[in-house]
Each structure stands twice: as C-alpha cells, then as structure tokens.
PDB file of N, CA and C in Angstrom:
ATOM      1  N   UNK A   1       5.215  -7.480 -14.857  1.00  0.00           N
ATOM      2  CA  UNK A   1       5.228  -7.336 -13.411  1.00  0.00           C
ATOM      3  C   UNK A   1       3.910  -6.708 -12.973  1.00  0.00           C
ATOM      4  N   UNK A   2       3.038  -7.069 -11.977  1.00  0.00           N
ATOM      5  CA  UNK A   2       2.255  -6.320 -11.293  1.00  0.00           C
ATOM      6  C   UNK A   2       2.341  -5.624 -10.186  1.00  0.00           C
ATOM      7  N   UNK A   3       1.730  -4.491 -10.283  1.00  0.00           N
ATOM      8  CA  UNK A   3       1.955  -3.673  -9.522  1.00  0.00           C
ATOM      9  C   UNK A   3       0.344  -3.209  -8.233  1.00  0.00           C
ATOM     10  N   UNK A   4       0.557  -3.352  -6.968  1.00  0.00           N
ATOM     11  CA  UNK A   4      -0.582  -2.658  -6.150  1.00  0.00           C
ATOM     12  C   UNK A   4      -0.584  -1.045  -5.909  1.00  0.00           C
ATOM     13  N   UNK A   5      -1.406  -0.237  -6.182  1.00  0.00           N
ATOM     14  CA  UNK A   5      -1.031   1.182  -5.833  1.00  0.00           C
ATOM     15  C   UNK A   5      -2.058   1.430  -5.262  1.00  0.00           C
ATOM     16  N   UNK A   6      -2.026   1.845  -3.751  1.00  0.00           N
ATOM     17  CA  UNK A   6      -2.913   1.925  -2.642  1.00  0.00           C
ATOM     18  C   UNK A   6      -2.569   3.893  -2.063  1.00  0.00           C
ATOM     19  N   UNK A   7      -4.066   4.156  -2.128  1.00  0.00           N
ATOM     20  CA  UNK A   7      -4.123   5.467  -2.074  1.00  0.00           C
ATOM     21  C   UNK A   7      -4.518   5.201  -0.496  1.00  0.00           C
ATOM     22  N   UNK A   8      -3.919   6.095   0.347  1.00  0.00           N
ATOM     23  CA  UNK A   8      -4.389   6.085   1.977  1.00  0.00           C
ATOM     24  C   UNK A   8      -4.563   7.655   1.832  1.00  0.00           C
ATOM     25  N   UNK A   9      -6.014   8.272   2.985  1.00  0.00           N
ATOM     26  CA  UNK A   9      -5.698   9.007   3.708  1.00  0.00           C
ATOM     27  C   UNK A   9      -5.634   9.286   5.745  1.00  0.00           C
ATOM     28  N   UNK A  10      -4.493   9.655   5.818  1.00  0.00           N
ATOM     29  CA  UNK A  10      -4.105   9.289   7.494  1.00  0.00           C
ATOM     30  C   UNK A  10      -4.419  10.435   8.459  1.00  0.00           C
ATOM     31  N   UNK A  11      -4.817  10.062   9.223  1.00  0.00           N
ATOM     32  CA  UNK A  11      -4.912  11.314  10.217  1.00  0.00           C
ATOM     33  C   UNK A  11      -3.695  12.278  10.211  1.00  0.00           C
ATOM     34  N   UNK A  12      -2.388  11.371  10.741  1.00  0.00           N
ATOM     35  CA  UNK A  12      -1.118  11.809  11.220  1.00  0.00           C
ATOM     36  C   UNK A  12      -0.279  11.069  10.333  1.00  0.00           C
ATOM     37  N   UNK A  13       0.430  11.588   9.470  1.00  0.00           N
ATOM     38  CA  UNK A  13       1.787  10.622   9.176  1.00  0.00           C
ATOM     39  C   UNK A  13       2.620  10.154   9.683  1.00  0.00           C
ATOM     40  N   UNK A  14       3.103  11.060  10.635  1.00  0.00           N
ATOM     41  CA  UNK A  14       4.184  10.696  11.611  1.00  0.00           C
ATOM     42  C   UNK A  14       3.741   9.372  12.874  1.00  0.00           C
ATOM     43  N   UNK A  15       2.470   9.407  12.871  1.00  0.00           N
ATOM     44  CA  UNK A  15       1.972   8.064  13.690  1.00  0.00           C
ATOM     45  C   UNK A  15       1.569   7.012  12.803  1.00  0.00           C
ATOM     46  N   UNK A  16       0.889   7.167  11.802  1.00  0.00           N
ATOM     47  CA  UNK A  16       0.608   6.597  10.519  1.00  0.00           C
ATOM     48  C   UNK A  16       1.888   5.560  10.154  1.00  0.00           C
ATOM     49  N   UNK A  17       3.145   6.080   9.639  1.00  0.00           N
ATOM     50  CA  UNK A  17       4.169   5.532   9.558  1.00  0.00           C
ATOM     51  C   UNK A  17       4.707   3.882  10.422  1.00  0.00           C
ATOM     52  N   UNK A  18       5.038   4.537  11.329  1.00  0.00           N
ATOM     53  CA  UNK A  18       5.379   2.969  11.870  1.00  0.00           C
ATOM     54  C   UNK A  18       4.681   1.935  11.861  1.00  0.00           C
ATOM     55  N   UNK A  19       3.529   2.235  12.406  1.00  0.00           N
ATOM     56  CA  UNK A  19       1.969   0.762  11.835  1.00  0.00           C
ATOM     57  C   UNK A  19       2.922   0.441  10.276  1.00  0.00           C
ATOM     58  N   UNK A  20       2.659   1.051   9.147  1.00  0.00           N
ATOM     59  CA  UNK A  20       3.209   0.766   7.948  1.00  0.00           C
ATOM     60  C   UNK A  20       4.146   0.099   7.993  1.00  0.00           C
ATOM     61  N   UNK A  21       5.254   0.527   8.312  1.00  0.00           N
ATOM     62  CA  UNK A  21       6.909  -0.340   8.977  1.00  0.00           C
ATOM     63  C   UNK A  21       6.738  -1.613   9.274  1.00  0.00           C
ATOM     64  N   UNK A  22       5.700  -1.640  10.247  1.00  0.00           N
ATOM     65  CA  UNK A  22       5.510  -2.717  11.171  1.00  0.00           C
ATOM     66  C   UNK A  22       5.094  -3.603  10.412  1.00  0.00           C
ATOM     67  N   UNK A  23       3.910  -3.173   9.315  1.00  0.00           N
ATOM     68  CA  UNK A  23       3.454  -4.361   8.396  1.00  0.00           C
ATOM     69  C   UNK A  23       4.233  -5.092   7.299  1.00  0.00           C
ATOM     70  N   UNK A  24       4.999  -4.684   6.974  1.00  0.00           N
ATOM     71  CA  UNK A  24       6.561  -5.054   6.038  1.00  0.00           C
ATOM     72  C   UNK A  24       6.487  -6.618   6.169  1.00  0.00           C
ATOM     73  N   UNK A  25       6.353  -7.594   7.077  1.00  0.00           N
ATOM     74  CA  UNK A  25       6.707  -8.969   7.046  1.00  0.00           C
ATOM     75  C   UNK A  25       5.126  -9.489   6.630  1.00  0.00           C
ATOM     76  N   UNK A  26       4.164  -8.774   7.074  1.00  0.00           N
ATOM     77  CA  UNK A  26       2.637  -9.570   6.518  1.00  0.00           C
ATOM     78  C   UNK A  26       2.663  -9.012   5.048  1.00  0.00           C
ATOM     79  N   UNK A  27       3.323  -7.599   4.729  1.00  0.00           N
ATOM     80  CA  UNK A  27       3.101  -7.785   3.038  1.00  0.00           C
ATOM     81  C   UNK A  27       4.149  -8.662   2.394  1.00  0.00           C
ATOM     82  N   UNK A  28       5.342  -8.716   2.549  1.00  0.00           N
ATOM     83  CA  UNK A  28       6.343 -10.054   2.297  1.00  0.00           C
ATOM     84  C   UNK A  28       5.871 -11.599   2.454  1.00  0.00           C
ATOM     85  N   UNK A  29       5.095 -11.556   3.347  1.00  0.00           N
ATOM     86  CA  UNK A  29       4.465 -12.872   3.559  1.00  0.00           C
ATOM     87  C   UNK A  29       3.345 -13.043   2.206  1.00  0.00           C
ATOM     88  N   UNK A  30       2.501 -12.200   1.949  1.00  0.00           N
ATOM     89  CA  UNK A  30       1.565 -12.312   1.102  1.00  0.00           C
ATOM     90  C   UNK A  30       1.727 -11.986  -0.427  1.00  0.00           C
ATOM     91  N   UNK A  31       3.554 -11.832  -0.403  1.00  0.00           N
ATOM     92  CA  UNK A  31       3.693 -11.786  -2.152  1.00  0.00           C
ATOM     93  C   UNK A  31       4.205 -10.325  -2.319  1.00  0.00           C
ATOM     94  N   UNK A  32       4.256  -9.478  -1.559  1.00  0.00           N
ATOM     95  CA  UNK A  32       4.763  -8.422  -1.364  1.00  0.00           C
ATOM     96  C   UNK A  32       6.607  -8.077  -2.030  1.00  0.00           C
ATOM     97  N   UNK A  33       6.882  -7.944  -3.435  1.00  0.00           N
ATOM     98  CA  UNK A  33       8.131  -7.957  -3.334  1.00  0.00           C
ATOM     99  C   UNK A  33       8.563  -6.192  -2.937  1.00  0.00           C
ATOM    100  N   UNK A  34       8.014  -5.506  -2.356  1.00  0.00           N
ATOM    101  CA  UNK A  34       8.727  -4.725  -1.701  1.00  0.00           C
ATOM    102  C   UNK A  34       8.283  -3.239  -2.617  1.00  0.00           C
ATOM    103  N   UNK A  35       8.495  -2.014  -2.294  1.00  0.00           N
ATOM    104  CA  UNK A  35       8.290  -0.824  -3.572  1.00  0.00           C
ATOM    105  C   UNK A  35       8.161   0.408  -2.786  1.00  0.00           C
ATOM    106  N   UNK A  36       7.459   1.199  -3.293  1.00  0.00           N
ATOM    107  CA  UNK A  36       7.655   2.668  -3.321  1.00  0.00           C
ATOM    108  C   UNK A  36       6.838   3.264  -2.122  1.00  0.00           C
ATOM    109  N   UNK A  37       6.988   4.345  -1.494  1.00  0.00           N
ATOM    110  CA  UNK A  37       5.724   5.040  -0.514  1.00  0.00           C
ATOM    111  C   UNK A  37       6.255   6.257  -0.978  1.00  0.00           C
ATOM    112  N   UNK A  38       4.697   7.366  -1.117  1.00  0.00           N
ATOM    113  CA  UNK A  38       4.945   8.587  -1.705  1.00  0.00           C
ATOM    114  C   UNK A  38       3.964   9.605  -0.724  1.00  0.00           C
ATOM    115  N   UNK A  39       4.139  10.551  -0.630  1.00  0.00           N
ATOM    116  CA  UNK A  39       3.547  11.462  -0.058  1.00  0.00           C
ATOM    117  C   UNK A  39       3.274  12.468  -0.965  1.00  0.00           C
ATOM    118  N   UNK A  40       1.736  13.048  -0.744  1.00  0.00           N
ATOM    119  CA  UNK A  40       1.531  14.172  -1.796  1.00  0.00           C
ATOM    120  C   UNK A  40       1.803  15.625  -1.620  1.00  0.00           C
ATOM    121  N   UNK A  41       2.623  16.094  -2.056  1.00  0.00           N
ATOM    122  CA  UNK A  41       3.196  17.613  -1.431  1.00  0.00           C
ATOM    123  C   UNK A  41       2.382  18.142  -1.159  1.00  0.00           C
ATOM    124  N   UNK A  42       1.095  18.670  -1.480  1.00  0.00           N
ATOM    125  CA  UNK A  42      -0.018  19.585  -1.227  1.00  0.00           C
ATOM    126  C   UNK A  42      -1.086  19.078   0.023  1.00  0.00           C
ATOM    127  N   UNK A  43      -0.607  17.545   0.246  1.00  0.00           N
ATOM    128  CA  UNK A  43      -1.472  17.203   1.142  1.00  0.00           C
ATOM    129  C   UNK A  43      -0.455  15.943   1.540  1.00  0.00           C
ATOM    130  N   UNK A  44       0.226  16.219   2.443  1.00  0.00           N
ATOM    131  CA  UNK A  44       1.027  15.329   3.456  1.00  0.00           C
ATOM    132  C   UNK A  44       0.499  14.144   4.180  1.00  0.00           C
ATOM    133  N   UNK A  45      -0.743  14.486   4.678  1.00  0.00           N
ATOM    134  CA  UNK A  45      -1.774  13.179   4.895  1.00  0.00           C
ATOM    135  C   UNK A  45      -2.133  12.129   3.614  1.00  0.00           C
ATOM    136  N   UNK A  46      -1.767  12.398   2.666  1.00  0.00           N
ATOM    137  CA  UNK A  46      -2.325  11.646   1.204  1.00  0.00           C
ATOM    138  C   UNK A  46      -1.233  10.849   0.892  1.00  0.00           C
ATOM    139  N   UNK A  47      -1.194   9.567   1.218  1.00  0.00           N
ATOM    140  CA  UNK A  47      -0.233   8.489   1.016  1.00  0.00           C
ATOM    141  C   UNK A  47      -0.567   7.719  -0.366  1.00  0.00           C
ATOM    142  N   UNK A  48       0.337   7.387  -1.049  1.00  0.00           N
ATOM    143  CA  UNK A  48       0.487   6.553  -2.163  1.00  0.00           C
ATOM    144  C   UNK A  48       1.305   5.607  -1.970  1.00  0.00           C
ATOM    145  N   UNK A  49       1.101   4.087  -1.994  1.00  0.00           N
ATOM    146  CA  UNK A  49       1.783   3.349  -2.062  1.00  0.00           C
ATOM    147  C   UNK A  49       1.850   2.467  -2.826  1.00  0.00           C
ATOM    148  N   UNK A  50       3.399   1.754  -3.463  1.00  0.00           N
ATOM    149  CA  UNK A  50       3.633   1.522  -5.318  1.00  0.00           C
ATOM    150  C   UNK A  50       3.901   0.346  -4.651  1.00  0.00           C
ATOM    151  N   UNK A  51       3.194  -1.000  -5.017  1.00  0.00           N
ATOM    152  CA  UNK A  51       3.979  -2.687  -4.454  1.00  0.00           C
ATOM    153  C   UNK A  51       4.154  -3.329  -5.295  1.00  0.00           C
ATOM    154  N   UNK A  52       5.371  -4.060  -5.462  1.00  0.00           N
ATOM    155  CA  UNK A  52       5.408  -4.959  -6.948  1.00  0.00           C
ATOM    156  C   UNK A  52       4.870  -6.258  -6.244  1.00  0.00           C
ATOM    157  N   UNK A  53       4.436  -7.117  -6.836  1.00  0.00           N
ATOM    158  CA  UNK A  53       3.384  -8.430  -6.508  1.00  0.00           C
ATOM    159  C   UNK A  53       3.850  -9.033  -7.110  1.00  0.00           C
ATOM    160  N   UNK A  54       3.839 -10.933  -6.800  1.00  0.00           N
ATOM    161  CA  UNK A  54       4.276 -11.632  -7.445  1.00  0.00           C
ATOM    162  C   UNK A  54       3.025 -12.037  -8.047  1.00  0.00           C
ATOM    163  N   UNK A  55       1.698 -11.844  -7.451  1.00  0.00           N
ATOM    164  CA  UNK A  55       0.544 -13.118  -8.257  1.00  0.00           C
ATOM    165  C   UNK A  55      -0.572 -12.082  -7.847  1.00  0.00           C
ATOM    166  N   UNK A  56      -1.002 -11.874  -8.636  1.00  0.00           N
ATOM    167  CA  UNK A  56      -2.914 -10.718  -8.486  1.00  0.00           C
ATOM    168  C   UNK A  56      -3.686 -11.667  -7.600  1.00  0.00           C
ATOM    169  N   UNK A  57      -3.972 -12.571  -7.358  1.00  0.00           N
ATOM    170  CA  UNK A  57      -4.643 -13.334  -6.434  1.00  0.00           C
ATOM    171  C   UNK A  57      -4.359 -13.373  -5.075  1.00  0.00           C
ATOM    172  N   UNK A  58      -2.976 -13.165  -5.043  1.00  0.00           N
ATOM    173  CA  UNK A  58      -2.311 -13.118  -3.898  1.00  0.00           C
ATOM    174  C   UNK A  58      -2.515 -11.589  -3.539  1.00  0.00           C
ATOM    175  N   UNK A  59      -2.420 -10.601  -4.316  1.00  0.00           N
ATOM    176  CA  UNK A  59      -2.445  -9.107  -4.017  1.00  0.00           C
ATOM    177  C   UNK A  59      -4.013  -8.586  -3.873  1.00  0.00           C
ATOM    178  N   UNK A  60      -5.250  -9.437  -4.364  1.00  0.00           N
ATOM    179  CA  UNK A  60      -6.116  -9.533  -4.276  1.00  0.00           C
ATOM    180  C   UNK A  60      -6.405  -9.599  -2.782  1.00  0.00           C
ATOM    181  N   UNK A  61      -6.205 -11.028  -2.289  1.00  0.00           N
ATOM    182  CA  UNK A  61      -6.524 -11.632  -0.946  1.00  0.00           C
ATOM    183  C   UNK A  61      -6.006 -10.649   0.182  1.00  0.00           C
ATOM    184  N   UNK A  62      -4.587 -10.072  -0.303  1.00  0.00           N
ATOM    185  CA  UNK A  62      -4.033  -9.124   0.751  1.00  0.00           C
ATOM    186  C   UNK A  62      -4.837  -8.208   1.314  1.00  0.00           C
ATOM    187  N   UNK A  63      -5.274  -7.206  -0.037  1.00  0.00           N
ATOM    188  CA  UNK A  63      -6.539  -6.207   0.504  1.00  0.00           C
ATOM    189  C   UNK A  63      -7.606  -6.211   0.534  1.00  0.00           C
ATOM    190  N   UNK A  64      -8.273  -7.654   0.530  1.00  0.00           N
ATOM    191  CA  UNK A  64      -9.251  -8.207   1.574  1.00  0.00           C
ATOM    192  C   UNK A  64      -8.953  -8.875   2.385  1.00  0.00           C
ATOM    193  N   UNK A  65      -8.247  -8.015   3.009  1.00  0.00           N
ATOM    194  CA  UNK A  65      -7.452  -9.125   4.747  1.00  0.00           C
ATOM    195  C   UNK A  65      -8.068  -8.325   5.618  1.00  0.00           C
ATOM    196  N   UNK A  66      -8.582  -9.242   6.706  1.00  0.00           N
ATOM    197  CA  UNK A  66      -8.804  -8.850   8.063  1.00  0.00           C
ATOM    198  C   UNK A  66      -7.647  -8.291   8.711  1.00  0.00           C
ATOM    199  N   UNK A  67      -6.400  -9.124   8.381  1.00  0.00           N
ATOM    200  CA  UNK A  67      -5.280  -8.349   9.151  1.00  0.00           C
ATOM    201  C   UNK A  67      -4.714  -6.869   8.584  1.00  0.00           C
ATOM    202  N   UNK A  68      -5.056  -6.829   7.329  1.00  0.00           N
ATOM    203  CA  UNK A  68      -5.111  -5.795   6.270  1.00  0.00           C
ATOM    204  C   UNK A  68      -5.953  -4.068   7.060  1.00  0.00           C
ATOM    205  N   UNK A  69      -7.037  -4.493   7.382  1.00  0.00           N
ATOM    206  CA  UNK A  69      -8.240  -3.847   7.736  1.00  0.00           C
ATOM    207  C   UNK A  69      -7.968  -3.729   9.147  1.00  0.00           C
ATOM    208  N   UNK A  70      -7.525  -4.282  10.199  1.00  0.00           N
ATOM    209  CA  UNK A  70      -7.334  -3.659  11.181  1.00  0.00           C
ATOM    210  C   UNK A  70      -5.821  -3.222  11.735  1.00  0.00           C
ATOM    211  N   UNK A  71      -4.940  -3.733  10.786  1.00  0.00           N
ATOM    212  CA  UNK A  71      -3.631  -2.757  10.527  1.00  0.00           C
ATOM    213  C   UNK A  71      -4.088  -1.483  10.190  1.00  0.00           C
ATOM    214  N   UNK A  72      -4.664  -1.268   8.912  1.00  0.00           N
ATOM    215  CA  UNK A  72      -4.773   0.274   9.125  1.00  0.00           C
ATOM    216  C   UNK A  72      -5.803   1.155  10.215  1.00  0.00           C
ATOM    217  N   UNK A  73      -6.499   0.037  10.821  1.00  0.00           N
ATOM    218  CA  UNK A  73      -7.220   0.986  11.607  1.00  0.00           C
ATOM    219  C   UNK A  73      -5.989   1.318  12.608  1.00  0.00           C
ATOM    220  N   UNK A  74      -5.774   0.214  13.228  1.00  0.00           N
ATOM    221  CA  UNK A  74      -4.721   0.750  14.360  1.00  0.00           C
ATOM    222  C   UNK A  74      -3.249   2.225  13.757  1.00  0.00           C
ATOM    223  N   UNK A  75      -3.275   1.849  12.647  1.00  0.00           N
ATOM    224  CA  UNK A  75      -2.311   3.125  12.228  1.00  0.00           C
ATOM    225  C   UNK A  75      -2.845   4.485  11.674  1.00  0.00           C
ATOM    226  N   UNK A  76      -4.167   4.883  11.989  1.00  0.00           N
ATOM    227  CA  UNK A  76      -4.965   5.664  11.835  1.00  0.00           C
ATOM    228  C   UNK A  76      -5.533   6.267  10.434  1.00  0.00           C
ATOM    229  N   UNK A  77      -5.876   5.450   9.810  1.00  0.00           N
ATOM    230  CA  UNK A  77      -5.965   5.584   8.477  1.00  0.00           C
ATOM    231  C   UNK A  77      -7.666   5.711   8.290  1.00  0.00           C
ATOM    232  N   UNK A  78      -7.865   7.228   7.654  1.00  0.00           N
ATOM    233  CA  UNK A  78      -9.217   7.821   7.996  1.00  0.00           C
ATOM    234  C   UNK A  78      -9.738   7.665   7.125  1.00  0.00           C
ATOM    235  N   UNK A  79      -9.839   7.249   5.577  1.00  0.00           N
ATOM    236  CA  UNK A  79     -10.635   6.997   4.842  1.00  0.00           C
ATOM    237  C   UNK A  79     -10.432   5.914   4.259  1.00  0.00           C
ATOM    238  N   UNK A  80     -11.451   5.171   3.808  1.00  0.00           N
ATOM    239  CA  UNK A  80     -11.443   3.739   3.036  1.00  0.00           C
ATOM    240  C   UNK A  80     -10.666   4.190   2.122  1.00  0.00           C
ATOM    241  N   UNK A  81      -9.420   3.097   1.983  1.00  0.00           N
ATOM    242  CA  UNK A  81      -8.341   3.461   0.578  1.00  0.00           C
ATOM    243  C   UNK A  81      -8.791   2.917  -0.225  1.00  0.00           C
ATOM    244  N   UNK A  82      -8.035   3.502  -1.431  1.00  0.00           N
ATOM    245  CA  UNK A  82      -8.590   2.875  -2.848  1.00  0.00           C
ATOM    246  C   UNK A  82      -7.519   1.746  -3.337  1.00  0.00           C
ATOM    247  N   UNK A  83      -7.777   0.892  -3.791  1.00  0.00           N
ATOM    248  CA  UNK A  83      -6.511  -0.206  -4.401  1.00  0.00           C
ATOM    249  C   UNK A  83      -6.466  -0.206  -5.719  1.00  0.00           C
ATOM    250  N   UNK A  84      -5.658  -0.192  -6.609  1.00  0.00           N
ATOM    251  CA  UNK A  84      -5.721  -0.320  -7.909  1.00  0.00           C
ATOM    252  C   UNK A  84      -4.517  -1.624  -8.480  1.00  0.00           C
ATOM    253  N   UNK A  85      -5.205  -2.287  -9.006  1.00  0.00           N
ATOM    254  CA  UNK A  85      -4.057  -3.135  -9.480  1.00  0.00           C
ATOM    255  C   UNK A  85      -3.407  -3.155 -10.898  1.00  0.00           C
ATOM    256  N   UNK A  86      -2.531  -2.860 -10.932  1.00  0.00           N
ATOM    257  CA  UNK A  86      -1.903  -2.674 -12.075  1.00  0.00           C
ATOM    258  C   UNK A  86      -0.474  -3.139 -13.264  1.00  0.00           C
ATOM    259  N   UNK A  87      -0.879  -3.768 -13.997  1.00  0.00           N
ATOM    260  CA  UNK A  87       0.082  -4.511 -15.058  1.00  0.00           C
ATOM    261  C   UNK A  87       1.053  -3.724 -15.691  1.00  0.00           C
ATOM    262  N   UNK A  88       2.060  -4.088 -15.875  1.00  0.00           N
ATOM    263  CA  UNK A  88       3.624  -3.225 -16.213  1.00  0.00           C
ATOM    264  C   UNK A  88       2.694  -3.353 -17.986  1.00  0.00           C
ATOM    265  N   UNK A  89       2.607  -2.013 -18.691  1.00  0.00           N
ATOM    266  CA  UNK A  89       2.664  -2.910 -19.933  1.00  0.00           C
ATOM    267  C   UNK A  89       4.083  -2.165 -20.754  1.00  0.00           C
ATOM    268  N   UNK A  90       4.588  -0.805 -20.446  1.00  0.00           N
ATOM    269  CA  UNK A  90       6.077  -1.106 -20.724  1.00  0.00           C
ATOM    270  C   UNK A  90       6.758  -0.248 -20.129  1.00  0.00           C
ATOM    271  N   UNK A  91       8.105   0.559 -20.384  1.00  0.00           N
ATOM    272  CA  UNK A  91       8.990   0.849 -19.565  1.00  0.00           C
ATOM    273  C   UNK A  91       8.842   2.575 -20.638  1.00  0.00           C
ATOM    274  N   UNK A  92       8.776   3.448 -20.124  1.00  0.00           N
ATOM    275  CA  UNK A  92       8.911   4.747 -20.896  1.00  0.00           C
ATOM    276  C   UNK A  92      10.667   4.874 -20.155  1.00  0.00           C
ATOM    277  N   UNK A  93      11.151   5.712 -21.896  1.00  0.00           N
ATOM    278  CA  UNK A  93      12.357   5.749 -21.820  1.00  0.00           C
ATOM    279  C   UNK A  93      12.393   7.382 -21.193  1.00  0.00           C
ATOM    280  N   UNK A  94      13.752   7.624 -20.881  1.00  0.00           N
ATOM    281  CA  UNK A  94      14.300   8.910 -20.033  1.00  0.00           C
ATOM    282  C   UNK A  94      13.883   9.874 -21.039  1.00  0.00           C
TER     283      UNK A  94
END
C-alpha cells in the first residue's frame, strides 16, 4: 500500500480545518483512499497528514495540483509543506 504523509504548517487550525474537509472529494477524486490527520501536541499549528493512495503517479500529480496549491492557500497554510511518499514495507506487531 502507499502511503502520502504531508507535513502542513497553518496559521489557525480551527480555520485551517474546514478548507481540509472541504477538499475530501478532490482527494477521492485523485486516488485518495481516505486516512489519518494528526496534530502535534507541542505545536497545534503542525499538521500531519497520513493518505493511503491507490497509484504514486496519481499521488504524485495530486501535489503538483494547481487546485492542490490554491486550496491550501485559501485555508491558510503558511509554509510550503513537505510531501513524502511512502511504501508499506510491513506491519510491526503490538
């Protein structure tokens, strides 16, 4: 399985948020099967977000999207995020 893990930092979370919400059908549209959002306790503005992907090309193209790039502007997202793409290679047990 591949995975996208996109580091944001936001002005406001609480305004930050819904833009995010809102984008739910353009990341579903682009291969998006759906995943995790994390917040960093020490810094509440520091978003992590975990996406499982169906195709790296497709998760590629996503975060070089124009619609990509001015979604987060409009949801106030203050620093260029980082993207990392990343391959399941296995499952650590409990």
């Amino acid at each position: 399985m591949l995975h996208l893990l996109i580091h944001h930092k936001v002005h406001d979370y609480a305004k930050w948020k819904p833009g995010f919400d809102g984008f739910a059908a353009t990341q579903k549209a682009n291969g998006s099967k759906g995943g995790y959002l994390f917040r960093i306790t020490d810094a509440p503005n520091e978003i992590l977000i975990l996406l499982e992907w169906d195709d790296l090309e497709k998760a590629r193209r996503f975060t070089q999207s124009q619609d990509l790039r001015e979604g987060m502007q409009r949801a106030g997202v203050s620093v260029q995020p980082e993207f990392y793409f990343l391959e399941e290679v296995e499952r650590v047990p409990e």
